[in-house]
C-alpha atoms as a PDB file:
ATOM      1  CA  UNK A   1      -7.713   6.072  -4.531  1.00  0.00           C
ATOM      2  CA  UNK A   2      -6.074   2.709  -3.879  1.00  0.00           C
ATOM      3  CA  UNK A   3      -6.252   0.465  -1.442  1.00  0.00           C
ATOM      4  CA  UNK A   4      -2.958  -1.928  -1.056  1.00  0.00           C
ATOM      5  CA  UNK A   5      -3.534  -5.288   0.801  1.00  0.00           C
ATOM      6  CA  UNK A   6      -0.403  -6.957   1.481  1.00  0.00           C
ATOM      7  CA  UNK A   7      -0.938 -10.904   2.997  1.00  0.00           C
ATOM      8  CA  UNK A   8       1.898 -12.413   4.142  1.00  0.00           C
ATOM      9  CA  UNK A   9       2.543 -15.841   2.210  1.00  0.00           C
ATOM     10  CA  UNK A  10       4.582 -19.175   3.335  1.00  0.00           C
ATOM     11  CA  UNK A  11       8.271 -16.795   3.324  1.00  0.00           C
ATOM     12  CA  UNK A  12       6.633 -14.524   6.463  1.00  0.00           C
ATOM     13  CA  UNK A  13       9.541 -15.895   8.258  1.00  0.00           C
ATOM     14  CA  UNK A  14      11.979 -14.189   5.701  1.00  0.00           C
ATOM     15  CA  UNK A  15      10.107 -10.806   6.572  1.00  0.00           C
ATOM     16  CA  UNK A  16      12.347  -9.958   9.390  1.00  0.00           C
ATOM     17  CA  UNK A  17      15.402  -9.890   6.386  1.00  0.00           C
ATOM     18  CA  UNK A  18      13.534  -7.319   4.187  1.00  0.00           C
ATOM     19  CA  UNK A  19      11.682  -5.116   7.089  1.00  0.00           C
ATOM     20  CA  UNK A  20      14.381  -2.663   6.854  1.00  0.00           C
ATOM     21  CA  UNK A  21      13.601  -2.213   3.068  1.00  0.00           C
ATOM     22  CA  UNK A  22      10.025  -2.207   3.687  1.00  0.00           C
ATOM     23  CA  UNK A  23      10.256   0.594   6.131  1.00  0.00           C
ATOM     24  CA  UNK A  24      12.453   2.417   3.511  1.00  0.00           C
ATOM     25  CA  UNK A  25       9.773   1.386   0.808  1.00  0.00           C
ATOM     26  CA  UNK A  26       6.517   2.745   2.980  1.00  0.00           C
ATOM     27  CA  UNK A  27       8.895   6.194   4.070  1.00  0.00           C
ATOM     28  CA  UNK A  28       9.144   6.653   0.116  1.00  0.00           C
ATOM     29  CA  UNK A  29       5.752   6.365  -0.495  1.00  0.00           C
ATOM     30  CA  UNK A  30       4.790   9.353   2.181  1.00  0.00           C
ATOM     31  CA  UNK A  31       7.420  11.198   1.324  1.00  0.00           C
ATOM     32  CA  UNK A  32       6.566  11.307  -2.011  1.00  0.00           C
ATOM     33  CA  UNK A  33       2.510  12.332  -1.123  1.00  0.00           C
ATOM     34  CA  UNK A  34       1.008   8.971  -2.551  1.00  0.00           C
ATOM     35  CA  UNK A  35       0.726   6.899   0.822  1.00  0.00           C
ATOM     36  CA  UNK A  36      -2.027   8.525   3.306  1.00  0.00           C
ATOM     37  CA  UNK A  37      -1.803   5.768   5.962  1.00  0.00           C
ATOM     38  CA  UNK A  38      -0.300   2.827   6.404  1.00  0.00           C
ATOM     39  CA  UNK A  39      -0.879  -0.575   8.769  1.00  0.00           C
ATOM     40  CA  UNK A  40      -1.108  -3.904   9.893  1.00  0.00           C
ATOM     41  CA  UNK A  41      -3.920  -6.395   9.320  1.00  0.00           C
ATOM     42  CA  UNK A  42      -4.503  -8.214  12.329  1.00  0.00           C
ATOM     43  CA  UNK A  43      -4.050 -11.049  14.057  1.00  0.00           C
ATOM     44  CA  UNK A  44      -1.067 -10.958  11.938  1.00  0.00           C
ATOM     45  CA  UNK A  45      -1.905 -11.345   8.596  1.00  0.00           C
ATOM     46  CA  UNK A  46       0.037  -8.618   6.610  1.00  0.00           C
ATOM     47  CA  UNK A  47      -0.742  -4.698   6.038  1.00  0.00           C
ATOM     48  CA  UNK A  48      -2.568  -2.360   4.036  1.00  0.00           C
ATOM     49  CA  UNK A  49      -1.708   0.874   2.586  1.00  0.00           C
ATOM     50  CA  UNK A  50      -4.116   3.687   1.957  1.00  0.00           C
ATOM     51  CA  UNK A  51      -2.223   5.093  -1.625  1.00  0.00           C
ATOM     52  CA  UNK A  52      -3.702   8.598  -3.532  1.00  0.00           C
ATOM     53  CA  UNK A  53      -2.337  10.379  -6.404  1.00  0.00           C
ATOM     54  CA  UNK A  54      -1.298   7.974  -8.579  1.00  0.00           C
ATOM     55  CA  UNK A  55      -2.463   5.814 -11.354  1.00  0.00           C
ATOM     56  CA  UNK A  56      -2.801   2.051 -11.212  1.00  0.00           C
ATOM     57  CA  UNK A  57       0.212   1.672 -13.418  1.00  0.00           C
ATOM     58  CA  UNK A  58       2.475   3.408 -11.451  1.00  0.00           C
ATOM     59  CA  UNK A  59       1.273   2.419  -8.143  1.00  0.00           C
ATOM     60  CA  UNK A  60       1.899  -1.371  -9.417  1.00  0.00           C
ATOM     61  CA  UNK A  61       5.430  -0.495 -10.411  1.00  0.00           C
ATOM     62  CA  UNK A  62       5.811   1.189  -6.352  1.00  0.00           C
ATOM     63  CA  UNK A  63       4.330  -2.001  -5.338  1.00  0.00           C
ATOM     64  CA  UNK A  64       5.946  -4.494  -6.985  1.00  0.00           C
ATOM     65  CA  UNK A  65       9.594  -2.463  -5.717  1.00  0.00           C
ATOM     66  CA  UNK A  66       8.711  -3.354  -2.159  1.00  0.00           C
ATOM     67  CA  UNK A  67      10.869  -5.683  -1.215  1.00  0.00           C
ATOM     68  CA  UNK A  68       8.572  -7.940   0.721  1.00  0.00           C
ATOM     69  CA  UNK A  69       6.224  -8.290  -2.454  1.00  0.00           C
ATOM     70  CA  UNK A  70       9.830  -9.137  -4.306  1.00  0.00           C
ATOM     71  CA  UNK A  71      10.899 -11.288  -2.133  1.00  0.00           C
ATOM     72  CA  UNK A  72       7.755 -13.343  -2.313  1.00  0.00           C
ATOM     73  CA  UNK A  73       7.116 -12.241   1.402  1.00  0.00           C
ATOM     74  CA  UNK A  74       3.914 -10.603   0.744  1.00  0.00           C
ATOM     75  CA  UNK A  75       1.395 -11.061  -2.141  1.00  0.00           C
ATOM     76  CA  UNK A  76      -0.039  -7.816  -3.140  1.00  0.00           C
ATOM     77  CA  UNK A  77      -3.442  -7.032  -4.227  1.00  0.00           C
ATOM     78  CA  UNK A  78      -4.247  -3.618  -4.939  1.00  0.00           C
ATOM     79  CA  UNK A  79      -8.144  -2.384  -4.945  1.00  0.00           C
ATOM     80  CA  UNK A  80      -9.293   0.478  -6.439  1.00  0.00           C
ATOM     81  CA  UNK A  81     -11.573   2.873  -4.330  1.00  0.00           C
ATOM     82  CA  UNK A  82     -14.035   5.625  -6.060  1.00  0.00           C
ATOM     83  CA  UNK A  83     -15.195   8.039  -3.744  1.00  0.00           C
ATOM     84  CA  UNK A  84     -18.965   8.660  -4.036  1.00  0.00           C
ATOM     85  CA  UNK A  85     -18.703  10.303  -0.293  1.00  0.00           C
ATOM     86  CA  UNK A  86     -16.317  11.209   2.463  1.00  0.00           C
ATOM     87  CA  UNK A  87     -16.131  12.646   5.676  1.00  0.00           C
ATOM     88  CA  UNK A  88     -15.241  16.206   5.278  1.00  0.00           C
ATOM     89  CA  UNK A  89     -11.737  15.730   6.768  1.00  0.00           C
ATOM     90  CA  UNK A  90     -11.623  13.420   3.028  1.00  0.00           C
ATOM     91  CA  UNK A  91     -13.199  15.542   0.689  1.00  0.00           C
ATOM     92  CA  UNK A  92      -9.894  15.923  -0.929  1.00  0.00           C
ATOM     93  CA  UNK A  93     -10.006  11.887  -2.539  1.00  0.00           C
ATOM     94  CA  UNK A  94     -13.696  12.937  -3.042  1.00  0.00           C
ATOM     95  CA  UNK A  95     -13.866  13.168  -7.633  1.00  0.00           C
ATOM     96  CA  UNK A  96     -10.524  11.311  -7.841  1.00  0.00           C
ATOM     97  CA  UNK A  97     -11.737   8.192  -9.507  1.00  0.00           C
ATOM     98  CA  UNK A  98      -7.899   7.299 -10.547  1.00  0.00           C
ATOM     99  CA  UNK A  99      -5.729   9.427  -8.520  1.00  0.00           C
END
């Protein structure tokens, strides 16, 4: 399980030109069952993405297609989560140390 942090850098003015993409970007990633949740880091500092069922190397290569990170909009840091307990509404990301 992933976490994606995305910060907003000195182009956050340029995000209103790529949000469009972005959207498009995040709606890929949920329709194809990787993204779980998606948001915005406040006071408005970027957003994070909640990714699952993917390795690292893929989920860089979805990453580095949104066009915020390659538009230098965002910087992207992605931290890897390994379940040692969940909720019970999460047991499914419970035993996926790189999915």
């Amino acid at each position: 399980m992933y976490t994606i942090v995305l910060r907003f850098t000195e182009r956050r003015a340029d995000a209103a030109r790529w949000m469009e993409g972005h959207k498009a970007w995040l709606r890929q990633g949920f329709d194809d069952g990787v993204f779980l949740l998606a948001g915005s880091l406040h006071p408005q500092a970027g957003g994070a993405v909640l990714a699952h069922g993917e390795d690292r190397d893929a989920l860089a290569g979805r990453v580095a297609a949104d066009p915020f990170v390659a538009q230098g909009v965002v910087q992207a840091e992605i931290l890897e989560i390994t379940p040692s307990r969940t909720d019970a509404r999460l047991a499914f990301l419970a035993g996926s140390a790189h999915a």
